[in-house]
C-alpha atoms as a PDB file:
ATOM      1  CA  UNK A   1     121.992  91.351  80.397  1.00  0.00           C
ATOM      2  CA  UNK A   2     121.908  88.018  82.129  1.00  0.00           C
ATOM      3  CA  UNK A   3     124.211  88.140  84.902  1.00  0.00           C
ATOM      4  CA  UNK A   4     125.931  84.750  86.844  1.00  0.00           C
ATOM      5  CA  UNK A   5     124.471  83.950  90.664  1.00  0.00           C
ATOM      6  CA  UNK A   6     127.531  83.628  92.794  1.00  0.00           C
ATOM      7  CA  UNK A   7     129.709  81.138  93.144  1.00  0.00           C
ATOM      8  CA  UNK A   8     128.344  79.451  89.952  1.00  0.00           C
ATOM      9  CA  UNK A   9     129.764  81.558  87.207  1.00  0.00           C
ATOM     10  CA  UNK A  10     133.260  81.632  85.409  1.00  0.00           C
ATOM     11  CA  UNK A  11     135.768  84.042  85.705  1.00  0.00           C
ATOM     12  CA  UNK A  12     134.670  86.320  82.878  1.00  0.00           C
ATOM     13  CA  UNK A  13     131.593  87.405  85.142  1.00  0.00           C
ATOM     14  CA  UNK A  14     133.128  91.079  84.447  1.00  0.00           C
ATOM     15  CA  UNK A  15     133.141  93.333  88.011  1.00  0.00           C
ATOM     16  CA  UNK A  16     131.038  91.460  90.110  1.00  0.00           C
ATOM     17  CA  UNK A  17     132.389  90.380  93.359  1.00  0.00           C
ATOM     18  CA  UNK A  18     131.785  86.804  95.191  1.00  0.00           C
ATOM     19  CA  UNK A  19     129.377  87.440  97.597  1.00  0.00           C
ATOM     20  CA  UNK A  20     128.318  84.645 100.234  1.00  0.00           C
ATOM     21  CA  UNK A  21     124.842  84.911 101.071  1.00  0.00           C
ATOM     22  CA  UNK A  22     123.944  83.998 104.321  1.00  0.00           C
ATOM     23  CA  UNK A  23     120.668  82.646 105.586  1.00  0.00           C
ATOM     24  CA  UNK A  24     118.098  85.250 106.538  1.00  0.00           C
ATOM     25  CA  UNK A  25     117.703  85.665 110.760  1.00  0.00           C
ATOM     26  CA  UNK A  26     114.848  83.371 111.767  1.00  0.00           C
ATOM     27  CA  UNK A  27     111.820  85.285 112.358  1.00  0.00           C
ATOM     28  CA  UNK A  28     109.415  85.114 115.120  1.00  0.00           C
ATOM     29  CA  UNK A  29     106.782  82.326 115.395  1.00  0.00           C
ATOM     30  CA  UNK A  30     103.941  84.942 115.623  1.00  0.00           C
ATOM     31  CA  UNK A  31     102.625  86.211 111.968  1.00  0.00           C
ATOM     32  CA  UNK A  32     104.426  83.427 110.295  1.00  0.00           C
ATOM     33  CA  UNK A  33     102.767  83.979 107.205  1.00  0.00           C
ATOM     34  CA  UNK A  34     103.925  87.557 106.691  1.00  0.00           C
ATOM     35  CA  UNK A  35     107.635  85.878 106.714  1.00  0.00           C
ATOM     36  CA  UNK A  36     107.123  83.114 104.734  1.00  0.00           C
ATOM     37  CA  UNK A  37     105.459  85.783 101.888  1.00  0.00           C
ATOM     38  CA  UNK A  38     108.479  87.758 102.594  1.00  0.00           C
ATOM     39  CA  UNK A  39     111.301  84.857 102.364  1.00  0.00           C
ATOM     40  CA  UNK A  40     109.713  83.349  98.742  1.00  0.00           C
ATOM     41  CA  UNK A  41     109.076  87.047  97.021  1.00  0.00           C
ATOM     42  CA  UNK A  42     112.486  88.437  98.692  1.00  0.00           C
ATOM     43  CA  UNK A  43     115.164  89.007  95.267  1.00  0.00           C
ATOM     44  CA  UNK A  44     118.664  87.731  97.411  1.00  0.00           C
ATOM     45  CA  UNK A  45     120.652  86.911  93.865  1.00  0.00           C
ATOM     46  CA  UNK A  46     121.324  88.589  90.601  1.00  0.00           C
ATOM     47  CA  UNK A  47     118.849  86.035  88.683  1.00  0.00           C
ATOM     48  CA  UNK A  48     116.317  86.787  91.324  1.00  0.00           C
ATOM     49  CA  UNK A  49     116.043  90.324  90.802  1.00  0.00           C
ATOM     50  CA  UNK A  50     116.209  90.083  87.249  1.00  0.00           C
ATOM     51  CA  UNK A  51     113.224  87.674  87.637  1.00  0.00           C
ATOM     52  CA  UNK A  52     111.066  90.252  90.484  1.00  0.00           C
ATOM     53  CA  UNK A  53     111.956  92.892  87.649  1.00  0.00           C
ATOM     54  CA  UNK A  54     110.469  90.796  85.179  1.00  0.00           C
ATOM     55  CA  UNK A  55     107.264  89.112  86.811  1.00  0.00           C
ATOM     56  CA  UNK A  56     106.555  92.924  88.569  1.00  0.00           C
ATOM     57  CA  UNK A  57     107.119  95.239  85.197  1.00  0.00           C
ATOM     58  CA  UNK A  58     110.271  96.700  86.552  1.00  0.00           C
ATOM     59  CA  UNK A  59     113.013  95.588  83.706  1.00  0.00           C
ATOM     60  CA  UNK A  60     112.706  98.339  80.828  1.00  0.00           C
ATOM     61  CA  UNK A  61     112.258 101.996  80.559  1.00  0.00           C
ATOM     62  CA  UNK A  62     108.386 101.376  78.807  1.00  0.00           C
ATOM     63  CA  UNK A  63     107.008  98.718  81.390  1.00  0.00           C
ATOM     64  CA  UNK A  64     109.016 100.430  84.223  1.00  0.00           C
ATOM     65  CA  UNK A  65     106.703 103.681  83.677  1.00  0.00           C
ATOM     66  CA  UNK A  66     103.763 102.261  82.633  1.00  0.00           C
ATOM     67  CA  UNK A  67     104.223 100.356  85.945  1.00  0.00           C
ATOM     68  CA  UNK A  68     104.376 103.471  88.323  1.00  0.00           C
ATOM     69  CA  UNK A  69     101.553 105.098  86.817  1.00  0.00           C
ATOM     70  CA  UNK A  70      99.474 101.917  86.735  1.00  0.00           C
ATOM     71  CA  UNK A  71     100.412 101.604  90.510  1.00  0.00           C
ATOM     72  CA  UNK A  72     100.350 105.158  91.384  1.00  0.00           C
ATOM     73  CA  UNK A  73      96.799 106.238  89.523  1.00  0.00           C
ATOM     74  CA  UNK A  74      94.357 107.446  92.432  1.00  0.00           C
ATOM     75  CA  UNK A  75      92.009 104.855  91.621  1.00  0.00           C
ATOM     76  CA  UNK A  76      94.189 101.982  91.683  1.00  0.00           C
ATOM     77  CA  UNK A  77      94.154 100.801  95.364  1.00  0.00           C
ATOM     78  CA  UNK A  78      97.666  98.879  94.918  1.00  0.00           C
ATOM     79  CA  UNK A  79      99.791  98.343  97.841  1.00  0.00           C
ATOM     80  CA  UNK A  80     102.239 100.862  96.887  1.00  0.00           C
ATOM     81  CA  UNK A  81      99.198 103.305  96.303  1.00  0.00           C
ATOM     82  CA  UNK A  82      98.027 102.887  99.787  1.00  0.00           C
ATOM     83  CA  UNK A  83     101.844 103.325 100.913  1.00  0.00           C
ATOM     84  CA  UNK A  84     102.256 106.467  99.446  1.00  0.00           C
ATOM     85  CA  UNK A  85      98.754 107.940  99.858  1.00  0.00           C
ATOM     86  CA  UNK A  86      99.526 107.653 103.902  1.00  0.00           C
ATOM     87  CA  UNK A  87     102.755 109.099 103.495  1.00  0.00           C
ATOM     88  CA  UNK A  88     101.077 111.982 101.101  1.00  0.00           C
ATOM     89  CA  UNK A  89      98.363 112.545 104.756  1.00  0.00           C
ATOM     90  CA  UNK A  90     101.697 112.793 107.184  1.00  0.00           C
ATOM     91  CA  UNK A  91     103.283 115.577 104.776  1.00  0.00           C
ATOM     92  CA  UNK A  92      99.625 117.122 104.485  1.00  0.00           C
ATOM     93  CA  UNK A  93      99.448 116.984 108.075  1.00  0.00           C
ATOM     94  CA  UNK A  94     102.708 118.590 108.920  1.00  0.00           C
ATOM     95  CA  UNK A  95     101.792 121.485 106.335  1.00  0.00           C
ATOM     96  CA  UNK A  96      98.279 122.048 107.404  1.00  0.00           C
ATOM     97  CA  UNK A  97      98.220 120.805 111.301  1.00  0.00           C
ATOM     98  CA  UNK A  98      95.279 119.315 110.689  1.00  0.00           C
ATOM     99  CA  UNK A  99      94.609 115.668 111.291  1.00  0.00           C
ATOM    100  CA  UNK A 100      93.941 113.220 108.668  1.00  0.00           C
ATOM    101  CA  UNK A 101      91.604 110.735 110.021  1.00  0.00           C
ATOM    102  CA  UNK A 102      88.521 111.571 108.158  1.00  0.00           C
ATOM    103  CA  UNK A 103      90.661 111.744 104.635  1.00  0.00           C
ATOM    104  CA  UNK A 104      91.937 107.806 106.053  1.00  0.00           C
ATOM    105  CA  UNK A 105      88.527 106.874 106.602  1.00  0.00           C
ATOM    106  CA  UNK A 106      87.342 107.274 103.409  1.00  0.00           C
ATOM    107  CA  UNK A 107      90.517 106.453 101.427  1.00  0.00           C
ATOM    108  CA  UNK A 108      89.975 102.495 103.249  1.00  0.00           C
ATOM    109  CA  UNK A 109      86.152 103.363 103.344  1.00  0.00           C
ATOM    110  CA  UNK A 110      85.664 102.037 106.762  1.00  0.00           C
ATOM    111  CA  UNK A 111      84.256 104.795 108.926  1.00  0.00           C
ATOM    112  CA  UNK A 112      85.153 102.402 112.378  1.00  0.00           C
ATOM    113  CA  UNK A 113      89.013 103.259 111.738  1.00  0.00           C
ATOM    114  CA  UNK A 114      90.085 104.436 115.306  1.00  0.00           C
ATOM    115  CA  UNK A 115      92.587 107.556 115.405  1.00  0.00           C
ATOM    116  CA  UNK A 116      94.740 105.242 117.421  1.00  0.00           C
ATOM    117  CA  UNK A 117      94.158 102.741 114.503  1.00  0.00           C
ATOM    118  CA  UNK A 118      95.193 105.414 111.983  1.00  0.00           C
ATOM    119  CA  UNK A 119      98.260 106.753 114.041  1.00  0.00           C
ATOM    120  CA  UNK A 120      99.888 103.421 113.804  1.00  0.00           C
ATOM    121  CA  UNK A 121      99.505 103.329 109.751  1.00  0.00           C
ATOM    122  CA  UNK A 122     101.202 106.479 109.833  1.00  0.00           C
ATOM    123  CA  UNK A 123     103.705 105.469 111.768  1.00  0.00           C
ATOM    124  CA  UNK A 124     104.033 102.682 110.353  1.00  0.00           C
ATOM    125  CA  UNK A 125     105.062 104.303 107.274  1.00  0.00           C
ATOM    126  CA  UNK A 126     107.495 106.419 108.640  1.00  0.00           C
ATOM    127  CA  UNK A 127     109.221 104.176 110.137  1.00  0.00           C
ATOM    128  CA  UNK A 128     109.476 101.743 107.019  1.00  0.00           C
ATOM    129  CA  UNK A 129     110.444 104.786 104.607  1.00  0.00           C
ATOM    130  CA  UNK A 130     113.433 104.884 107.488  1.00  0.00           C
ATOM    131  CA  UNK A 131     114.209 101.294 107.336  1.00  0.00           C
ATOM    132  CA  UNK A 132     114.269 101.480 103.214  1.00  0.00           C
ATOM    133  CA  UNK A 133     117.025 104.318 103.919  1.00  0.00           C
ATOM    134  CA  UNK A 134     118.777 102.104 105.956  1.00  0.00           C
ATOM    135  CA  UNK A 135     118.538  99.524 103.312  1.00  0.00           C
ATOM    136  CA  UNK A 136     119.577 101.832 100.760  1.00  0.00           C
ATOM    137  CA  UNK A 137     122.743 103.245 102.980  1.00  0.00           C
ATOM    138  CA  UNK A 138     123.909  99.060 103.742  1.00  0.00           C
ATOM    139  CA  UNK A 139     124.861  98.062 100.366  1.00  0.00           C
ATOM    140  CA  UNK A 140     121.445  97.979  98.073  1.00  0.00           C
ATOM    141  CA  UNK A 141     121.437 101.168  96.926  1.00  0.00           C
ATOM    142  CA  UNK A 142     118.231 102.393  94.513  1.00  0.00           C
ATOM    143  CA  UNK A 143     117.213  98.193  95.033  1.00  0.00           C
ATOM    144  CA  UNK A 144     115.892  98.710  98.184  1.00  0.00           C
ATOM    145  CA  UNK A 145     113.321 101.156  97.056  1.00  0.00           C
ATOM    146  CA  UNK A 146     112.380  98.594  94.465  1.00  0.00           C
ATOM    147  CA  UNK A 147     111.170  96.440  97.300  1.00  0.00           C
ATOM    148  CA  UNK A 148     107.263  97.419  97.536  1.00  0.00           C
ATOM    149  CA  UNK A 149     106.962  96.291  94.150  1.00  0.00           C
ATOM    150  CA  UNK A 150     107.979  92.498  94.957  1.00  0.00           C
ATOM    151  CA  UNK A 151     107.295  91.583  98.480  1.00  0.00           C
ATOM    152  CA  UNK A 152     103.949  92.097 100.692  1.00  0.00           C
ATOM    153  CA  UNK A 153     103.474  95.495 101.015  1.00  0.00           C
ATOM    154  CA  UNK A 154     100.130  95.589 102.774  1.00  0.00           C
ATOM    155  CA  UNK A 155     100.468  98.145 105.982  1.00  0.00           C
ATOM    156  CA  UNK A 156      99.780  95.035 107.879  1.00  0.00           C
ATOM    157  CA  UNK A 157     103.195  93.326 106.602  1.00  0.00           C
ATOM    158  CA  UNK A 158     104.979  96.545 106.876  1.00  0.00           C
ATOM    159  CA  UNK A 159     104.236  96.785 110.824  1.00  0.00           C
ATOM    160  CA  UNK A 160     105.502  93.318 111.097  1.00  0.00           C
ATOM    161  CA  UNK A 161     108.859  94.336 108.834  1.00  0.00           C
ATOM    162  CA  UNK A 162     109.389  97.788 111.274  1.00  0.00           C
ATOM    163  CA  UNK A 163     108.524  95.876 114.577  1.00  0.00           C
ATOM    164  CA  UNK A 164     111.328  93.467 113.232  1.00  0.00           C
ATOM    165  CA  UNK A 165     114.117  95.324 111.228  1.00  0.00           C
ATOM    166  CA  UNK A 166     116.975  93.256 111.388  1.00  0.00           C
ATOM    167  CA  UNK A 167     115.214  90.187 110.760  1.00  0.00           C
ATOM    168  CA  UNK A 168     113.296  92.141 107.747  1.00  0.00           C
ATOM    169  CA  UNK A 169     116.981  93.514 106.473  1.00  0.00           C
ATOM    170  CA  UNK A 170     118.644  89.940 106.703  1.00  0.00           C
ATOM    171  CA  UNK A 171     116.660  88.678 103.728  1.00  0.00           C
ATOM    172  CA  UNK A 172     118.652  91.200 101.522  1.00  0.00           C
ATOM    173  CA  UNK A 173     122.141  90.550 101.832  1.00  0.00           C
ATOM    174  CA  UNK A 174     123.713  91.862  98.096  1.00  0.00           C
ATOM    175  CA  UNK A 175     126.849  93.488  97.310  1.00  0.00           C
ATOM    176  CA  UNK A 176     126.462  96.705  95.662  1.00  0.00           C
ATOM    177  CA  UNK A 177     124.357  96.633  91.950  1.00  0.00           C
ATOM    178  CA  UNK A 178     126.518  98.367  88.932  1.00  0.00           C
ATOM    179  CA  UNK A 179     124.826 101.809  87.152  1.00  0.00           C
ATOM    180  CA  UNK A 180     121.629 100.333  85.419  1.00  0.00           C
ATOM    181  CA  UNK A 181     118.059 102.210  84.324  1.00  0.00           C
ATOM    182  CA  UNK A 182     116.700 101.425  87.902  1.00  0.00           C
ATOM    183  CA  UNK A 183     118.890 104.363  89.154  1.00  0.00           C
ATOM    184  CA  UNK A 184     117.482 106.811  87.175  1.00  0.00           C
ATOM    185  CA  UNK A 185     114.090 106.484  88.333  1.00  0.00           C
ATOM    186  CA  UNK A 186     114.285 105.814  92.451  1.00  0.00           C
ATOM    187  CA  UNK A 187     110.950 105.104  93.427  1.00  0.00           C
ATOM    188  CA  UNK A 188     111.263 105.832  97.214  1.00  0.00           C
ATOM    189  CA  UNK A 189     108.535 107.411  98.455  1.00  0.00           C
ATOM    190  CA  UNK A 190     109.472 110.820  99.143  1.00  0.00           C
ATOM    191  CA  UNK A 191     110.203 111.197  95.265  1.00  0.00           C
ATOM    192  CA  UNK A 192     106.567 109.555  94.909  1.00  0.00           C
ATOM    193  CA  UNK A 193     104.886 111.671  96.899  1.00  0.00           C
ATOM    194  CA  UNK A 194     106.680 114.439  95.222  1.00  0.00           C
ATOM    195  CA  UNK A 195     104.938 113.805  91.778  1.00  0.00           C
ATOM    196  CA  UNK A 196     101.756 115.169  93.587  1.00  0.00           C
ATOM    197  CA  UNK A 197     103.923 118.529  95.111  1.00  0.00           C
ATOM    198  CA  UNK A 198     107.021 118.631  92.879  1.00  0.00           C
ATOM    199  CA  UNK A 199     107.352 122.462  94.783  1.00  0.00           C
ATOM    200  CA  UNK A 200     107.236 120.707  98.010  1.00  0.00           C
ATOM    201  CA  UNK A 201     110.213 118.469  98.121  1.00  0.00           C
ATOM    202  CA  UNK A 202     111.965 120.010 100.997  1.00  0.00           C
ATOM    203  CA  UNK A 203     108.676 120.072 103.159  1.00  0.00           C
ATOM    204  CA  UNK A 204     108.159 116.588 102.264  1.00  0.00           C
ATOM    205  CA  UNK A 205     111.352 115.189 103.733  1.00  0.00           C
ATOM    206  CA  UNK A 206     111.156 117.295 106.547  1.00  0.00           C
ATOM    207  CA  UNK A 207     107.877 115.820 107.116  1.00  0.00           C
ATOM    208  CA  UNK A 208     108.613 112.405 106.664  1.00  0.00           C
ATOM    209  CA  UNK A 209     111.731 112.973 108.415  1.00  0.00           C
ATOM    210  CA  UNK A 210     114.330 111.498 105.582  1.00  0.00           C
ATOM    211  CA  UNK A 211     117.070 113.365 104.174  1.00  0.00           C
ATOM    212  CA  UNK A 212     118.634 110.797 102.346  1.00  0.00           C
ATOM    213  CA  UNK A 213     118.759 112.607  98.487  1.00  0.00           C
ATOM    214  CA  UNK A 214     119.371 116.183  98.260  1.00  0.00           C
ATOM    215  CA  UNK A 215     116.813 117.778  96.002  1.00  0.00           C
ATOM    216  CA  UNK A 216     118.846 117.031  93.025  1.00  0.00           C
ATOM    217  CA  UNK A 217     118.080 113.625  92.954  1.00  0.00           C
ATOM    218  CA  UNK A 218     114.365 114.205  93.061  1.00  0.00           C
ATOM    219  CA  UNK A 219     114.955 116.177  90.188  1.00  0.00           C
ATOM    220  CA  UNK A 220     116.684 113.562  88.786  1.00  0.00           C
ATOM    221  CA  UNK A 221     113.811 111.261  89.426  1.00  0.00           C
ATOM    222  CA  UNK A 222     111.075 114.028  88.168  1.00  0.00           C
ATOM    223  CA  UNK A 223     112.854 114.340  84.962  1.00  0.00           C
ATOM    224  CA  UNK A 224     112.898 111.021  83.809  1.00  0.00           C
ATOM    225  CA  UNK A 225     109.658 110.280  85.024  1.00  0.00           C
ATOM    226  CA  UNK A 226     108.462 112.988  83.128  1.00  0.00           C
ATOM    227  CA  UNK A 227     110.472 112.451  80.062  1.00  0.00           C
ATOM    228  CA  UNK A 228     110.960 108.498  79.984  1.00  0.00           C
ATOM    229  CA  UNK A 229     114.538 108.479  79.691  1.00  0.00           C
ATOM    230  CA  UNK A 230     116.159 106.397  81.665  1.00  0.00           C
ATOM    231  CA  UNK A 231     120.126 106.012  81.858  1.00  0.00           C
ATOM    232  CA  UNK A 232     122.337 103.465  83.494  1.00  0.00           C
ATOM    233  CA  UNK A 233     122.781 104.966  87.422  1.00  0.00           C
ATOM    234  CA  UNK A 234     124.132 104.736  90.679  1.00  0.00           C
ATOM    235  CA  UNK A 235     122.175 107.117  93.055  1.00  0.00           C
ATOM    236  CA  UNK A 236     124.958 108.524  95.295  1.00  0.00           C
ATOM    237  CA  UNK A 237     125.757 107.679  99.010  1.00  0.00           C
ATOM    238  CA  UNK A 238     124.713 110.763 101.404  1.00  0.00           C
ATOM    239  CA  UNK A 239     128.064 113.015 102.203  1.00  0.00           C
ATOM    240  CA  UNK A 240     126.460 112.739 105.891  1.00  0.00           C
ATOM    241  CA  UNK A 241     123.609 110.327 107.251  1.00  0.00           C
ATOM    242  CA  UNK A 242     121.128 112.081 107.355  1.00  0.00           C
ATOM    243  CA  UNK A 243     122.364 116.091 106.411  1.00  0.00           C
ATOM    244  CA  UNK A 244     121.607 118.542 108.853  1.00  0.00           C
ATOM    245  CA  UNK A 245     118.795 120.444 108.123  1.00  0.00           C
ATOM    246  CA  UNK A 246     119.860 124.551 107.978  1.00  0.00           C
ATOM    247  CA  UNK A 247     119.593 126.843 110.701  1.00  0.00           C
ATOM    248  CA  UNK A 248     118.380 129.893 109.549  1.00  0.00           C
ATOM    249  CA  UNK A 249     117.347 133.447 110.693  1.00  0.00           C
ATOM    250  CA  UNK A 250     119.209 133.510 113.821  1.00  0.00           C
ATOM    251  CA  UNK A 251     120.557 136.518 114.769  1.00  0.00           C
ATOM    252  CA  UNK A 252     124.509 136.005 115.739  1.00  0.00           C
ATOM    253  CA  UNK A 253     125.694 138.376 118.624  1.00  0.00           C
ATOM    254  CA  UNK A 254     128.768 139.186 119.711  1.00  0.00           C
ATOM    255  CA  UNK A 255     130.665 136.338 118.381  1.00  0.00           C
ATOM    256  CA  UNK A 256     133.846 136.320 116.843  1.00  0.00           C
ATOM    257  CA  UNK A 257     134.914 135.514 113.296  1.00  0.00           C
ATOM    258  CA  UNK A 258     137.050 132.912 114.734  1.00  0.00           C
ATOM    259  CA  UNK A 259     134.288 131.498 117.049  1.00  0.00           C
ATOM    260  CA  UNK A 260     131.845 131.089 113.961  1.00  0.00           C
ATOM    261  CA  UNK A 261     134.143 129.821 111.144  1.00  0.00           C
ATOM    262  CA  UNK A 262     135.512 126.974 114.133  1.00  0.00           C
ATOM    263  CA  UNK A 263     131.810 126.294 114.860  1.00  0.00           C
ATOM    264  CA  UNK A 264     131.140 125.886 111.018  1.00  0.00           C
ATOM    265  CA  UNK A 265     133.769 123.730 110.932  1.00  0.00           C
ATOM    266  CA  UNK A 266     132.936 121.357 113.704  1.00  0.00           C
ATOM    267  CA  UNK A 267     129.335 120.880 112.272  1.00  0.00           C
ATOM    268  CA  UNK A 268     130.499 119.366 109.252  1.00  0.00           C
ATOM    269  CA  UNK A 269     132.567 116.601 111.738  1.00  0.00           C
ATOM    270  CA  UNK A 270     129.018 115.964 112.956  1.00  0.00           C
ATOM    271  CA  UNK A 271     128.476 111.746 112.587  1.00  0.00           C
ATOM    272  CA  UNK A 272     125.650 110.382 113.700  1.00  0.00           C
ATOM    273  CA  UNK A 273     123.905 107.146 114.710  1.00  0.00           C
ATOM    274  CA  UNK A 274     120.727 105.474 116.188  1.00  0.00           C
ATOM    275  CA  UNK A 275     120.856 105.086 120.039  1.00  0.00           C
ATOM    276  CA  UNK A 276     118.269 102.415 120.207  1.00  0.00           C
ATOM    277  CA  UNK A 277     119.439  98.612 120.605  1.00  0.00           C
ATOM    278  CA  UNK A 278     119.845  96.542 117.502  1.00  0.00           C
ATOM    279  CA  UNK A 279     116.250  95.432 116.997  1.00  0.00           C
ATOM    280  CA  UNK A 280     114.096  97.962 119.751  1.00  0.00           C
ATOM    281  CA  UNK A 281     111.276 100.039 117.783  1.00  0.00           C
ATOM    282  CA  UNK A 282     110.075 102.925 118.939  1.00  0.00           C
ATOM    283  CA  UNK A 283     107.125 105.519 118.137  1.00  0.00           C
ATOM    284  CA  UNK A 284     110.092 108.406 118.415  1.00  0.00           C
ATOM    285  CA  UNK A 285     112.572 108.847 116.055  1.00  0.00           C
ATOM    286  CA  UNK A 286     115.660 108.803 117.915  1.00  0.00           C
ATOM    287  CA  UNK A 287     118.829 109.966 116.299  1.00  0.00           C
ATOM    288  CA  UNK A 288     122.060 111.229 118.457  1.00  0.00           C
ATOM    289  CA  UNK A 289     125.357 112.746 117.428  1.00  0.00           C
ATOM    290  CA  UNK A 290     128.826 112.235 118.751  1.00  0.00           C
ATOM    291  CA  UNK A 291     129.862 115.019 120.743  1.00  0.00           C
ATOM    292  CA  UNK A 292     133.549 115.594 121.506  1.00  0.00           C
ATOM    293  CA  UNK A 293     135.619 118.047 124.052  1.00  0.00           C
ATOM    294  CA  UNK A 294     135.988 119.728 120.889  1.00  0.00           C
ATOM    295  CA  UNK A 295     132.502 120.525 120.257  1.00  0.00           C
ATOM    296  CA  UNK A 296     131.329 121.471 123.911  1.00  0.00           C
ATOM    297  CA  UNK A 297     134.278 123.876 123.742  1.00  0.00           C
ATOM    298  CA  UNK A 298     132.759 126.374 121.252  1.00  0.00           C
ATOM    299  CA  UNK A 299     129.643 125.675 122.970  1.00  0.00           C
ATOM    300  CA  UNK A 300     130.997 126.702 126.356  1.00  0.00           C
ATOM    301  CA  UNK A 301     132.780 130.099 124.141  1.00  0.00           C
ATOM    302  CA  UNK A 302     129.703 130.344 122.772  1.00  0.00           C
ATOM    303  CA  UNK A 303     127.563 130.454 125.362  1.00  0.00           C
ATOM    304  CA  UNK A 304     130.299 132.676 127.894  1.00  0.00           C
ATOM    305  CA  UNK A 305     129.822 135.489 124.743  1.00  0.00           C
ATOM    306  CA  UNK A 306     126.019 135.093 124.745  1.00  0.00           C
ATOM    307  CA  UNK A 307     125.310 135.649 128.994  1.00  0.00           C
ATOM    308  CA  UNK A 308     127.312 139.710 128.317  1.00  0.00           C
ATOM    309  CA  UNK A 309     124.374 139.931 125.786  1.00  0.00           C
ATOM    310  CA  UNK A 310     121.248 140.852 127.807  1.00  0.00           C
ATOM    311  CA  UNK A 311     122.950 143.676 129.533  1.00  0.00           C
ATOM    312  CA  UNK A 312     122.958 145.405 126.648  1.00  0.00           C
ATOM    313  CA  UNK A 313     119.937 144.464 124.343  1.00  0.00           C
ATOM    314  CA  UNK A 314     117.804 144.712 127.296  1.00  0.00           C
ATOM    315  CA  UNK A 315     116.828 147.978 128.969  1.00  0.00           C
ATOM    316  CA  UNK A 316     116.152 147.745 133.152  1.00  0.00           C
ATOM    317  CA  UNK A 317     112.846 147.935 133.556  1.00  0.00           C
ATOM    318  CA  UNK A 318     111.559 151.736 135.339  1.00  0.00           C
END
């Protein structure tokens, strides 16, 4: 359904909210053309996504598959391909500790590629599968995963994007989109990569360090991929940006009931954020939590209770 750009339509434009757009930050004189790409292909209104979905195959439940498999097929070299191949070598390499330089090589056939080379395109890709996330968590929602499709995608214009975030994330300034098909099928790329190790999806976010959709959603994804049913969605906001990840077979001492279930509790008051300035890359990923009197207080019970435990798991030697 066609929908009204803002500020133009009547008042029967149903839910949607008057949104001011405001002009995109002014990038950097260096790599001009990788802006100027970005600032015509770049969907900012209603009609313009409708008309991205359109030109790029992303508008019905038919061309929207036939699209990801065109893109996706191992001998289609697309941007998104390459995207998600280098993505696919990071998990691979977290798995197997083994580095992928020789399986990069080939994939860009060009033997010269320097392992400092191929470290940047792999961190390249992280970091742009964080600043979708970020993209997805402002306001976008599913849209921002749609965004590989329409706009330079070459790892040359993503380094630019990542070295640059705000000035990459001012060009999509949108209230949030109503359910529609798009949400049903998310392509970000953890879900992609997931088509190749749909037993893996835990390992893969880990790897790629995103935990943005529980492994329900990838389900979600993986069925109507599989099935070509797509339903009007809206992927659901994260309870906690990003979760944190499960501690597991720890043994507990010699702490109390009360000590654990306050400690529980406190974990899920956990909120995080990005320490970095606004606009500062950096080969880490950097994420910090807020840490209250609160919170050092178990820590300081927990760690009084934990001292009393050597003297009694540990015999003296003879």
């Amino acid at each position: 359904m066609s929908r009204t750009r803002p500020g133009q339509g009547s008042s029967s434009a149903g839910s949607f909210r008057q949104f001011r757009l405001e002009a995109p930050e002014k990038p950097p004189r260096n790599h001009e053309a990788t802006w100027n790409g970005l600032a015509q292909s770049a969907p900012r209104t209603e009609a313009d996504w409708e008309a991205r979905r359109r030109q790029h195959g992303f508008d019905s439940p038919q061309r929207i598959l036939g699209t990801l498999h065109r893109l996706l097929d191992p001998k289609a070299k697309s941007d998104l391909r390459t995207i998600v191949f280098l993505a696919r070598c990071k998990v691979d390499s977290y798995c197997a500790g083994i580095k992928p330089y020789s399986t990069v090589r080939a994939f860009f056939d060009n033997d010269k590629l320097s392992e400092v080379t191929i470290e940047t395109y792999l961190r390249t890709v992280m970091n742009f599968i964080k600043l979708l996330d970020e993209l997805y968590l402002s306001g976008l929602r599913h849209r921002a995963f749609e965004l590989p499709l329409y706009v330079p995608s070459k790892v040359a214009h993503l380094r630019q994007y990542v070295e640059q975030p705000g000035t990459f994330k001012s060009y999509f300034q949108a209230p949030t989109p109503d359910p529609e098909i798009q949400g049903s099928i998310v392509p970000c790329i953890p879900f992609l990569v997931g088509l190749q190790l749909p037993d893996k999806y835990d390992l893969i976010c880990t790897a790629l360090r995103t935990r943005l959709f529980p492994k329900q959603e990838f389900e979600c994804f993986l069925s109507a991929f599989r099935s070509g049913k797509l339903v009007p969605r809206l992927p659901p906001l994260p309870t906690l940006t990003p979760p944190l990840p499960i501690i597991q077979h720890f043994k507990v001492f010699d702490l109390s009931e009360r000590l654990r279930k306050r400690a529980l509790k406190l974990a899920g008051q956990l909120r995080g954020y990005n320490p970095a300035p606004p606009g500062v890359t950096s080969g880490a990923d950097l994420y910090a939590y807020e840490w209250s009197t609160e919170h050092q207080a178990v820590v300081d019970e927990a760690i009084h209770c934990l001292v009393r435990v050597p003297r009694g798991i540990i015999s003296p030697a003879n």
